[in-house]
PDB file of N, CA and C in Angstrom:
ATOM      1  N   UNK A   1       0.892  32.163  10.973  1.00  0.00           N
ATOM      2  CA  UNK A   1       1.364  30.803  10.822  1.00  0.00           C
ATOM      3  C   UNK A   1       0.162  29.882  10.611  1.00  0.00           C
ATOM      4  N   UNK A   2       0.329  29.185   9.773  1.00  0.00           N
ATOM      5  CA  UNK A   2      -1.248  28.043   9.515  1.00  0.00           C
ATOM      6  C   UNK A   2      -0.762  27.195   9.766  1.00  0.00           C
ATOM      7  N   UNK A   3      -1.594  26.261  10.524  1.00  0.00           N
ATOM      8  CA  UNK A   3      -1.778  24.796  11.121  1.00  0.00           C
ATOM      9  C   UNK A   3      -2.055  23.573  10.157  1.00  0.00           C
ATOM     10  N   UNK A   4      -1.144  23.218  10.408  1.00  0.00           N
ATOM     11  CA  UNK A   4      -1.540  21.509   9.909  1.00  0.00           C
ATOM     12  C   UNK A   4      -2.580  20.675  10.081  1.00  0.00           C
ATOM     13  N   UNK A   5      -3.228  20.505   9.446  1.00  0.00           N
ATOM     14  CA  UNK A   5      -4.556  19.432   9.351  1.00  0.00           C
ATOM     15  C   UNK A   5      -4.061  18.052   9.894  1.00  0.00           C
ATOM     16  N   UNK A   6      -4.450  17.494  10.862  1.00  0.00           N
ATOM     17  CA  UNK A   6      -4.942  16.073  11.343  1.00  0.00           C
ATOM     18  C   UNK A   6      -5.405  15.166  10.677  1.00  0.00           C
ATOM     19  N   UNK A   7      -4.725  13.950   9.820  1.00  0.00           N
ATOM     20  CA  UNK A   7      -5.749  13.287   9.150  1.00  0.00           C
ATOM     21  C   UNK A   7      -7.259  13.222   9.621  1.00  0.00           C
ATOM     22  N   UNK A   8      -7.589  12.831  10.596  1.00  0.00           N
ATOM     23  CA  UNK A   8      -8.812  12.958  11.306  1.00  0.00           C
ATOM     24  C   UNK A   8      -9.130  14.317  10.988  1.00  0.00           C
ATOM     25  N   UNK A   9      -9.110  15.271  10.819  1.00  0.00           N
ATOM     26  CA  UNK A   9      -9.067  16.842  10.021  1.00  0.00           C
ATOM     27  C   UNK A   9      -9.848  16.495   8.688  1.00  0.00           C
ATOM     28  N   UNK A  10      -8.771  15.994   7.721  1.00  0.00           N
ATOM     29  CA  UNK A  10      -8.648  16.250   6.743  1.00  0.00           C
ATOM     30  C   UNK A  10      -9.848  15.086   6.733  1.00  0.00           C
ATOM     31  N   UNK A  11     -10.034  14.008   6.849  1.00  0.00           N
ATOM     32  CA  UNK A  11     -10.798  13.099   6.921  1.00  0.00           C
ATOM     33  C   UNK A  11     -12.735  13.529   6.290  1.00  0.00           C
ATOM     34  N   UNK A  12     -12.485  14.521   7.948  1.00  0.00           N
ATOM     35  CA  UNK A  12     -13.946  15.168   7.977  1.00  0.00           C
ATOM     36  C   UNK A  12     -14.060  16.131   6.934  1.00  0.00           C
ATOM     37  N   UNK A  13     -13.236  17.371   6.709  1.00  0.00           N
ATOM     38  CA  UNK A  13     -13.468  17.879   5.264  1.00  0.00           C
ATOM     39  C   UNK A  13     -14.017  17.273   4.208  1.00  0.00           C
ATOM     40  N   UNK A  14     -13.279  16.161   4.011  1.00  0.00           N
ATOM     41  CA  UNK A  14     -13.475  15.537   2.142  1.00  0.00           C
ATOM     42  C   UNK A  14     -14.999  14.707   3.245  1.00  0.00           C
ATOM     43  N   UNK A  15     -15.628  14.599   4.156  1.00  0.00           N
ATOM     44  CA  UNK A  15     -17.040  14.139   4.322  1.00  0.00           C
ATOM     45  C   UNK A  15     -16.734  12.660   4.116  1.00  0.00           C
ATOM     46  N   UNK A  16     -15.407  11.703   4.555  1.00  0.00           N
ATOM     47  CA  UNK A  16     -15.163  10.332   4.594  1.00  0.00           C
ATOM     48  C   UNK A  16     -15.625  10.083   6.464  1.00  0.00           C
ATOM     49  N   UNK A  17     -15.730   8.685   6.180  1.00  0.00           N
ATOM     50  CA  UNK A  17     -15.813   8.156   8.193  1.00  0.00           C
ATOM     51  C   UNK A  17     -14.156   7.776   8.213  1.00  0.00           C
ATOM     52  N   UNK A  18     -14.282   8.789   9.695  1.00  0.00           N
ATOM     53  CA  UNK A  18     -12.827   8.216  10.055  1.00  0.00           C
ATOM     54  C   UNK A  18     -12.076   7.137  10.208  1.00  0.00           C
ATOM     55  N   UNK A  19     -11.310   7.203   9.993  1.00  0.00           N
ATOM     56  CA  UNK A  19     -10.758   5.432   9.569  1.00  0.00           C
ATOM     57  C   UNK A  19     -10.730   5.038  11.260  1.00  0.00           C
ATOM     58  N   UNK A  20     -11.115   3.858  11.649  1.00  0.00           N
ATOM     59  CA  UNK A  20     -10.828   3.482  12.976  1.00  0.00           C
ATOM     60  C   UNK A  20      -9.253   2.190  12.317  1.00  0.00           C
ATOM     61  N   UNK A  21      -8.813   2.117  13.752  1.00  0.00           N
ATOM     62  CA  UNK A  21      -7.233   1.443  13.863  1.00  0.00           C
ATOM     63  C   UNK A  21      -8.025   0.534  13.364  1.00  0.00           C
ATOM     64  N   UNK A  22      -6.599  -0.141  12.602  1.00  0.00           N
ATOM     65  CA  UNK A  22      -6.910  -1.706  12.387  1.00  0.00           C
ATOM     66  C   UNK A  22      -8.050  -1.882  11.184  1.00  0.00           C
ATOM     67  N   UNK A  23      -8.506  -1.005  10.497  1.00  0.00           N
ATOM     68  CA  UNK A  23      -9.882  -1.577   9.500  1.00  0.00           C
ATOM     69  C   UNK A  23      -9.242  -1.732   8.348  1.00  0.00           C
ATOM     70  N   UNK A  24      -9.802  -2.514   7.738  1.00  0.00           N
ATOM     71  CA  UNK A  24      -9.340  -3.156   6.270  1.00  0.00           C
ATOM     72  C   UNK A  24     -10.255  -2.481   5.139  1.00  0.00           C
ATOM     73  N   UNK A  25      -9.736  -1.536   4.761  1.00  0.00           N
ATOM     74  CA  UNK A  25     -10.231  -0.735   3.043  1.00  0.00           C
ATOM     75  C   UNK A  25     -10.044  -1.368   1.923  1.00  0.00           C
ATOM     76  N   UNK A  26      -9.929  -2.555   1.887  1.00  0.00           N
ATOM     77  CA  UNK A  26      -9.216  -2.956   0.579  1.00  0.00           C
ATOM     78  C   UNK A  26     -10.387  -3.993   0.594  1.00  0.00           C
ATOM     79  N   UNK A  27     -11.100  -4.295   1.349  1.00  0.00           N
ATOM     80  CA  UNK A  27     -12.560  -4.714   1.328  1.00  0.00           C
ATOM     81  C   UNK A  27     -13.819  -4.142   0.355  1.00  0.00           C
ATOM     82  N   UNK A  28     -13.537  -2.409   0.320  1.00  0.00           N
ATOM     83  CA  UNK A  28     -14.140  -1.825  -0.232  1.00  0.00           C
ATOM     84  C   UNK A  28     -13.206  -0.977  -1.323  1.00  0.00           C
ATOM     85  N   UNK A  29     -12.319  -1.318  -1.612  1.00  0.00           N
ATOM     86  CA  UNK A  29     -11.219  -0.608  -2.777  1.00  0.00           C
ATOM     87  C   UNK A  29     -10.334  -1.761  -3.176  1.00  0.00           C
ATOM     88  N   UNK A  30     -10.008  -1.952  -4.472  1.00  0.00           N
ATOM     89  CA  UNK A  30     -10.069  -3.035  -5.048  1.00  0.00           C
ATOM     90  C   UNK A  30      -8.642  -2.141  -5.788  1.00  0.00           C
ATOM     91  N   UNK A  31      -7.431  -2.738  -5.184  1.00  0.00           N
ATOM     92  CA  UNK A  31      -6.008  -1.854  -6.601  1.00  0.00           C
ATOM     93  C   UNK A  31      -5.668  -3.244  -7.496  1.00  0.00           C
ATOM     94  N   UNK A  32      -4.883  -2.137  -8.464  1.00  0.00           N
ATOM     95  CA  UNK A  32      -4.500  -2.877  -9.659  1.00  0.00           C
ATOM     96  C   UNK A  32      -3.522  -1.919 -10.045  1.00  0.00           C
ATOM     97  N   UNK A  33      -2.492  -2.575 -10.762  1.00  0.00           N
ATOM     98  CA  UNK A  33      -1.755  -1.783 -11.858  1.00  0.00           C
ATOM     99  C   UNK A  33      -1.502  -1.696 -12.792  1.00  0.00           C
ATOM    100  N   UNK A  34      -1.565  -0.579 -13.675  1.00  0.00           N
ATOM    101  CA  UNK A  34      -1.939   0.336 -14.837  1.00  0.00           C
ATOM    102  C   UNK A  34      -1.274   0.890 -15.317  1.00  0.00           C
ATOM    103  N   UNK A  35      -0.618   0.658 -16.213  1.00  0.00           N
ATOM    104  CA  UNK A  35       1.008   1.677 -16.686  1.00  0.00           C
ATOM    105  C   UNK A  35       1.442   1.988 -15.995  1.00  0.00           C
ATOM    106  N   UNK A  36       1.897   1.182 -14.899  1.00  0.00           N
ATOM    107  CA  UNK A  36       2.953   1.176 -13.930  1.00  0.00           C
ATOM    108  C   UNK A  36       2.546   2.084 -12.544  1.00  0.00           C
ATOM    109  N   UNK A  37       0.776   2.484 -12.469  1.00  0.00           N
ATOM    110  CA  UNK A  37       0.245   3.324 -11.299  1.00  0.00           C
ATOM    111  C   UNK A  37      -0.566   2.702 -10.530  1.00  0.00           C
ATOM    112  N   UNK A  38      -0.606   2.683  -9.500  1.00  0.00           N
ATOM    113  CA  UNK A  38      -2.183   2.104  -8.537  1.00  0.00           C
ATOM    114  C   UNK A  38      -3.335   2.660  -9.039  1.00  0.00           C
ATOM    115  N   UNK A  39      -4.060   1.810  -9.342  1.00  0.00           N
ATOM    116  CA  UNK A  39      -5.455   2.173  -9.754  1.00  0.00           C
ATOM    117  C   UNK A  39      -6.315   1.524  -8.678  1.00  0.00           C
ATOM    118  N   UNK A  40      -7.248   2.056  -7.960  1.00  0.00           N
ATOM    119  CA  UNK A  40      -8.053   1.580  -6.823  1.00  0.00           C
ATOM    120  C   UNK A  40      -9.435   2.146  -8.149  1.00  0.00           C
ATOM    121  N   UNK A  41     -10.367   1.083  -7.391  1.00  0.00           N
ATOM    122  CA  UNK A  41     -11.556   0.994  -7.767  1.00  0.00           C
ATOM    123  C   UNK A  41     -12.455   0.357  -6.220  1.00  0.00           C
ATOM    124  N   UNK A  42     -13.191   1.453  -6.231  1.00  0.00           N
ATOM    125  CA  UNK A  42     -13.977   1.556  -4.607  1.00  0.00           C
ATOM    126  C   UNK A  42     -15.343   1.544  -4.844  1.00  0.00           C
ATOM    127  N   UNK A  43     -16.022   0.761  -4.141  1.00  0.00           N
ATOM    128  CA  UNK A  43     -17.430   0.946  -3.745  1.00  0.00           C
ATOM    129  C   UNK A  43     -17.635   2.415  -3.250  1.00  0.00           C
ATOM    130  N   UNK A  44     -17.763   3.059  -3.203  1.00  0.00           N
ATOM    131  CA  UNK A  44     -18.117   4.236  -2.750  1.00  0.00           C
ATOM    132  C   UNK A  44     -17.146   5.194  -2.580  1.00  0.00           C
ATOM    133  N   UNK A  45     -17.794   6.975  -2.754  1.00  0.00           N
ATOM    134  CA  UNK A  45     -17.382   8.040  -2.839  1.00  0.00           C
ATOM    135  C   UNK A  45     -16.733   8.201  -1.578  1.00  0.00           C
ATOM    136  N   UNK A  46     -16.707   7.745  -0.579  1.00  0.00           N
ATOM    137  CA  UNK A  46     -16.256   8.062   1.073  1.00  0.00           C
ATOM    138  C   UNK A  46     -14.867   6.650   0.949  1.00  0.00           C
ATOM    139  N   UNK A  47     -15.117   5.609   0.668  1.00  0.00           N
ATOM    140  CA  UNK A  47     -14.231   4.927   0.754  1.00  0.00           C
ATOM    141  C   UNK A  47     -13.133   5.015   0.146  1.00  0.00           C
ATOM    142  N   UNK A  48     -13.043   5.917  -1.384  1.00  0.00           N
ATOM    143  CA  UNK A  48     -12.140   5.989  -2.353  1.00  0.00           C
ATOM    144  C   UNK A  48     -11.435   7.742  -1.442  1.00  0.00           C
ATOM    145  N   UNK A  49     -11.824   8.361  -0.781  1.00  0.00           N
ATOM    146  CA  UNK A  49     -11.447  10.024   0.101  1.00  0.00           C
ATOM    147  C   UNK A  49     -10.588   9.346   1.204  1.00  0.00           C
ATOM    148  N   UNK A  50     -10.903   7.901   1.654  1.00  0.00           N
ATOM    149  CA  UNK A  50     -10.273   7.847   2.754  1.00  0.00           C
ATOM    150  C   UNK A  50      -9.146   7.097   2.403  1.00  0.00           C
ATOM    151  N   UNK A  51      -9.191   6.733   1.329  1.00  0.00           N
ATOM    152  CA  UNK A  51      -7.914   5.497   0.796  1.00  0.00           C
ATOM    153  C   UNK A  51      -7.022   6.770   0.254  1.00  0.00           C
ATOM    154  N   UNK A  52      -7.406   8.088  -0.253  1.00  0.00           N
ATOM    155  CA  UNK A  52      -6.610   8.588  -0.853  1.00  0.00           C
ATOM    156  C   UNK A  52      -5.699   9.568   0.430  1.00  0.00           C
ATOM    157  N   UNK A  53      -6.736  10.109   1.032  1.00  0.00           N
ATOM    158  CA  UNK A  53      -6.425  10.585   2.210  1.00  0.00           C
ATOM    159  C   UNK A  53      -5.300   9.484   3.279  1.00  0.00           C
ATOM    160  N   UNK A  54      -5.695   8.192   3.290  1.00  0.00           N
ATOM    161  CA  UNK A  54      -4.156   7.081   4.096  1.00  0.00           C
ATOM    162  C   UNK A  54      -2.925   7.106   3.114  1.00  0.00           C
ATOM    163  N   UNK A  55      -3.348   7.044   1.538  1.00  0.00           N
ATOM    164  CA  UNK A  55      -2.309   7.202   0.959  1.00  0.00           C
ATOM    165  C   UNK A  55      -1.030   8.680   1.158  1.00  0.00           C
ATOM    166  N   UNK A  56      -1.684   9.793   1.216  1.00  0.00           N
ATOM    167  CA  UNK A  56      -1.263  10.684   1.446  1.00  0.00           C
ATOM    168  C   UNK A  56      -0.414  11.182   2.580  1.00  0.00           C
ATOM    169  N   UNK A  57      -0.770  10.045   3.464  1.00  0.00           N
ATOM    170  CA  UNK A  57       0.430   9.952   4.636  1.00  0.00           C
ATOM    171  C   UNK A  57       1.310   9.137   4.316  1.00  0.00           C
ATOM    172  N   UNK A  58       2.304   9.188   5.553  1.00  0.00           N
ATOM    173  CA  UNK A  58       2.919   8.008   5.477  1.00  0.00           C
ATOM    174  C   UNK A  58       2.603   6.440   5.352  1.00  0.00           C
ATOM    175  N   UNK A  59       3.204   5.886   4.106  1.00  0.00           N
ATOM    176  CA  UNK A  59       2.913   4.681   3.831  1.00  0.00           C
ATOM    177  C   UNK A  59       4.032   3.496   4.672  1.00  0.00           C
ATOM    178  N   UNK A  60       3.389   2.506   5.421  1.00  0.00           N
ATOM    179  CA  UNK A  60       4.402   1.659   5.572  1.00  0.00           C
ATOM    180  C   UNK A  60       3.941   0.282   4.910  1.00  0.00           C
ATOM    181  N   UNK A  61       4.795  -0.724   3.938  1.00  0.00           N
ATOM    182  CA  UNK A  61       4.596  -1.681   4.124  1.00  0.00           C
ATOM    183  C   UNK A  61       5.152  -2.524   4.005  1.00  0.00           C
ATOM    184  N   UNK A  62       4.888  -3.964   4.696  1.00  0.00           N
ATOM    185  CA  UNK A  62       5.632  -5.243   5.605  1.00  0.00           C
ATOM    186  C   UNK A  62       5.390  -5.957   4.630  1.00  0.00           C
ATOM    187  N   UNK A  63       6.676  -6.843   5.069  1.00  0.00           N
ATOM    188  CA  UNK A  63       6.408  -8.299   4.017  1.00  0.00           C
ATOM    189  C   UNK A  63       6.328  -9.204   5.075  1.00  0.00           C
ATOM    190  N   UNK A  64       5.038  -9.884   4.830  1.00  0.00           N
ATOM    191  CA  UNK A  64       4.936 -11.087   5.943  1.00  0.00           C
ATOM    192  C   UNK A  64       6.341 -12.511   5.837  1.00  0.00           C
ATOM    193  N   UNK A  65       6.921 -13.054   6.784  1.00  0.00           N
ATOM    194  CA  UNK A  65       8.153 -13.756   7.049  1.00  0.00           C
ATOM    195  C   UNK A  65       7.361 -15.088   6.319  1.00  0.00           C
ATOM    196  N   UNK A  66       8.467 -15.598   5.159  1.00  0.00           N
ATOM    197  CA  UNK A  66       8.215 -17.431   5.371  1.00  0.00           C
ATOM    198  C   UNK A  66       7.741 -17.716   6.512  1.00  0.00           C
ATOM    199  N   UNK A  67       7.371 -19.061   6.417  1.00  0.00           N
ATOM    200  CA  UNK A  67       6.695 -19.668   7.208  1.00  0.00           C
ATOM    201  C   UNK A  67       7.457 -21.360   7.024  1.00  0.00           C
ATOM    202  N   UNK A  68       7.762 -21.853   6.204  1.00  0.00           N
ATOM    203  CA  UNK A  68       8.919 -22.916   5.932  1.00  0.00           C
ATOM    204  C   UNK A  68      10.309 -22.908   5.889  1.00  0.00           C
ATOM    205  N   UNK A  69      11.235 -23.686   6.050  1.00  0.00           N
ATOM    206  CA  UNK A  69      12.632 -23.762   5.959  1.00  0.00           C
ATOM    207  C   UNK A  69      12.585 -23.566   4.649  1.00  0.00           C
ATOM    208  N   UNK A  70      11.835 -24.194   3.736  1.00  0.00           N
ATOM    209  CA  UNK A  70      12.136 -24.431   2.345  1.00  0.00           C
ATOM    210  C   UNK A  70      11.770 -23.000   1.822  1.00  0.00           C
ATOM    211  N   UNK A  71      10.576 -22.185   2.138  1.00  0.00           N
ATOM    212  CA  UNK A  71      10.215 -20.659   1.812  1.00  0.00           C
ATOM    213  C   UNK A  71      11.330 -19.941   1.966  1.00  0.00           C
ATOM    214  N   UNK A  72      12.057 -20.037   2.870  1.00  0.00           N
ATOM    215  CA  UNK A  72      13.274 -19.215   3.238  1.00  0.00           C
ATOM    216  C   UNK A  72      14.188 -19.878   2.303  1.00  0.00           C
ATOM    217  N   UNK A  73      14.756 -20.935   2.216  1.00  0.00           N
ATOM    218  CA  UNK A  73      15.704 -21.060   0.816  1.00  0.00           C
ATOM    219  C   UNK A  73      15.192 -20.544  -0.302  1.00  0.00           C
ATOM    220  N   UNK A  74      13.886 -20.579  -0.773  1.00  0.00           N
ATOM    221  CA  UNK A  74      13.690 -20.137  -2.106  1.00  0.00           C
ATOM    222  C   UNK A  74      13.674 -18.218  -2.184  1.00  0.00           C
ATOM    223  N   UNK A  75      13.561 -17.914  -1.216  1.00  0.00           N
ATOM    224  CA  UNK A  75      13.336 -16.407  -0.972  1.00  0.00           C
ATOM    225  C   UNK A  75      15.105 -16.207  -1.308  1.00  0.00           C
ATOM    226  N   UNK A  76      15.810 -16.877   0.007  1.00  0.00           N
ATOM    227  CA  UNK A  76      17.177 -16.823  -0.156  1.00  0.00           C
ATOM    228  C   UNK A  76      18.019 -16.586  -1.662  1.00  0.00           C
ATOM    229  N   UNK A  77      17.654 -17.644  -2.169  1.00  0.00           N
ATOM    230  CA  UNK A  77      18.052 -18.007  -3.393  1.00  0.00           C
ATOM    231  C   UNK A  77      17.796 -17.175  -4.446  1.00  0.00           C
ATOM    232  N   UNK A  78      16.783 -16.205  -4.300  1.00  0.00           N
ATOM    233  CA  UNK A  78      15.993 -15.241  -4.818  1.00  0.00           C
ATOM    234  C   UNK A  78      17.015 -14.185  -4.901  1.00  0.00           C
ATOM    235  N   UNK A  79      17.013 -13.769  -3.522  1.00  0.00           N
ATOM    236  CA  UNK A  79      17.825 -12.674  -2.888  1.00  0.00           C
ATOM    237  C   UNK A  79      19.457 -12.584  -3.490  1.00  0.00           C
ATOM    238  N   UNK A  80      19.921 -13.743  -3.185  1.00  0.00           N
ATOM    239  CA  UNK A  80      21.441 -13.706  -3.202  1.00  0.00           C
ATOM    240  C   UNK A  80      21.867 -14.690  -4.257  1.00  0.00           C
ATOM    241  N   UNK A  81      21.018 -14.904  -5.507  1.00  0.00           N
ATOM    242  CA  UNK A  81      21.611 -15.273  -6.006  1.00  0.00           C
ATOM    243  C   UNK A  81      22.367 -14.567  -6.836  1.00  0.00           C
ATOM    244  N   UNK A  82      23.588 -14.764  -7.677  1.00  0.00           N
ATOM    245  CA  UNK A  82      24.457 -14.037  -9.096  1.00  0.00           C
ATOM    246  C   UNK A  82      23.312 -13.808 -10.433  1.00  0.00           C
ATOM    247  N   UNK A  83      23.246 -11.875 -10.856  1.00  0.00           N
ATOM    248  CA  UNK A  83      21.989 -12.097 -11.626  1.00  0.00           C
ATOM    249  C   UNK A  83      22.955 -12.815 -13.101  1.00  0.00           C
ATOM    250  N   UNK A  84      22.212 -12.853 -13.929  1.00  0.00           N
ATOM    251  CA  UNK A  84      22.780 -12.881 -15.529  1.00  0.00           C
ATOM    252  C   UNK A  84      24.539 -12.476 -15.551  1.00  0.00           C
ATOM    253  N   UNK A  85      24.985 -13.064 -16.129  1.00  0.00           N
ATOM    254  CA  UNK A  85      26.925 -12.441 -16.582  1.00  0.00           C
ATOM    255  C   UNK A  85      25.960 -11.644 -17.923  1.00  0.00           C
ATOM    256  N   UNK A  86      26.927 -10.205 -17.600  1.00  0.00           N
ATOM    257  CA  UNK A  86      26.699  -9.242 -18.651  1.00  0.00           C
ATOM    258  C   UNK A  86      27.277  -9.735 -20.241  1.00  0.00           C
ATOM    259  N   UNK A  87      26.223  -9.298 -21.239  1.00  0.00           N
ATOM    260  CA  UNK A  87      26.773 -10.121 -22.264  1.00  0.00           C
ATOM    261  C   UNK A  87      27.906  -8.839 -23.144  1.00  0.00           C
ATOM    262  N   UNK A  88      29.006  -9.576 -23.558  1.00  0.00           N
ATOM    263  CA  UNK A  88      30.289  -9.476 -24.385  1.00  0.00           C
ATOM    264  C   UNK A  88      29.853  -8.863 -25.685  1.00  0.00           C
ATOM    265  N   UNK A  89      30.446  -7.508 -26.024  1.00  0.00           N
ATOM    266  CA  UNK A  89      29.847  -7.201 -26.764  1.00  0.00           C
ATOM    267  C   UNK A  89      31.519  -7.168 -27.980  1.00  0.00           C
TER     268      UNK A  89
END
């Protein structure tokens, strides 16, 4: 039976520093999109192993909440509004 690698595992293999909680990579990896793919562009060979290596797990991500009454209507309005009436052919 073979064992599962530990990000912290896998980390040290590819020769990246382990990510500590809470650090911000996007300091040193710069995304964009590219025919519809993430393209990261990194200062360095260790920083671009460890972004690929967080990618490779589970991804979560949050949308930070309005912060105005009025942010929340326009989000609202966003959300729930009726799209286009389909056109009559």
């Amino acid at each position: 039976m073979t064992e599962e690698l530990t990000p912290e595992q896998k980390l040290e293999l590819a020769g990246a520093t382990p990510t500590k909680e809470g650090k911000v990579i996007f300091e040193e990896c710069h995304l964009t999109v590219k025919d519809g793919h993430i393209v990261a562009e990194c200062e360095s060979i260790e920083a671009s192993k460890e972004l690929a290596l967080l990618l490779a797990e589970d991804v979560f991500i949050r949308i930070k909440r309005p912060k105005t009454e009025a942010e929340i209507d326009v989000m609202a309005d966003k959300l729930f509004s009726p799209g286009p009436e389909p056109k009559e052919s």
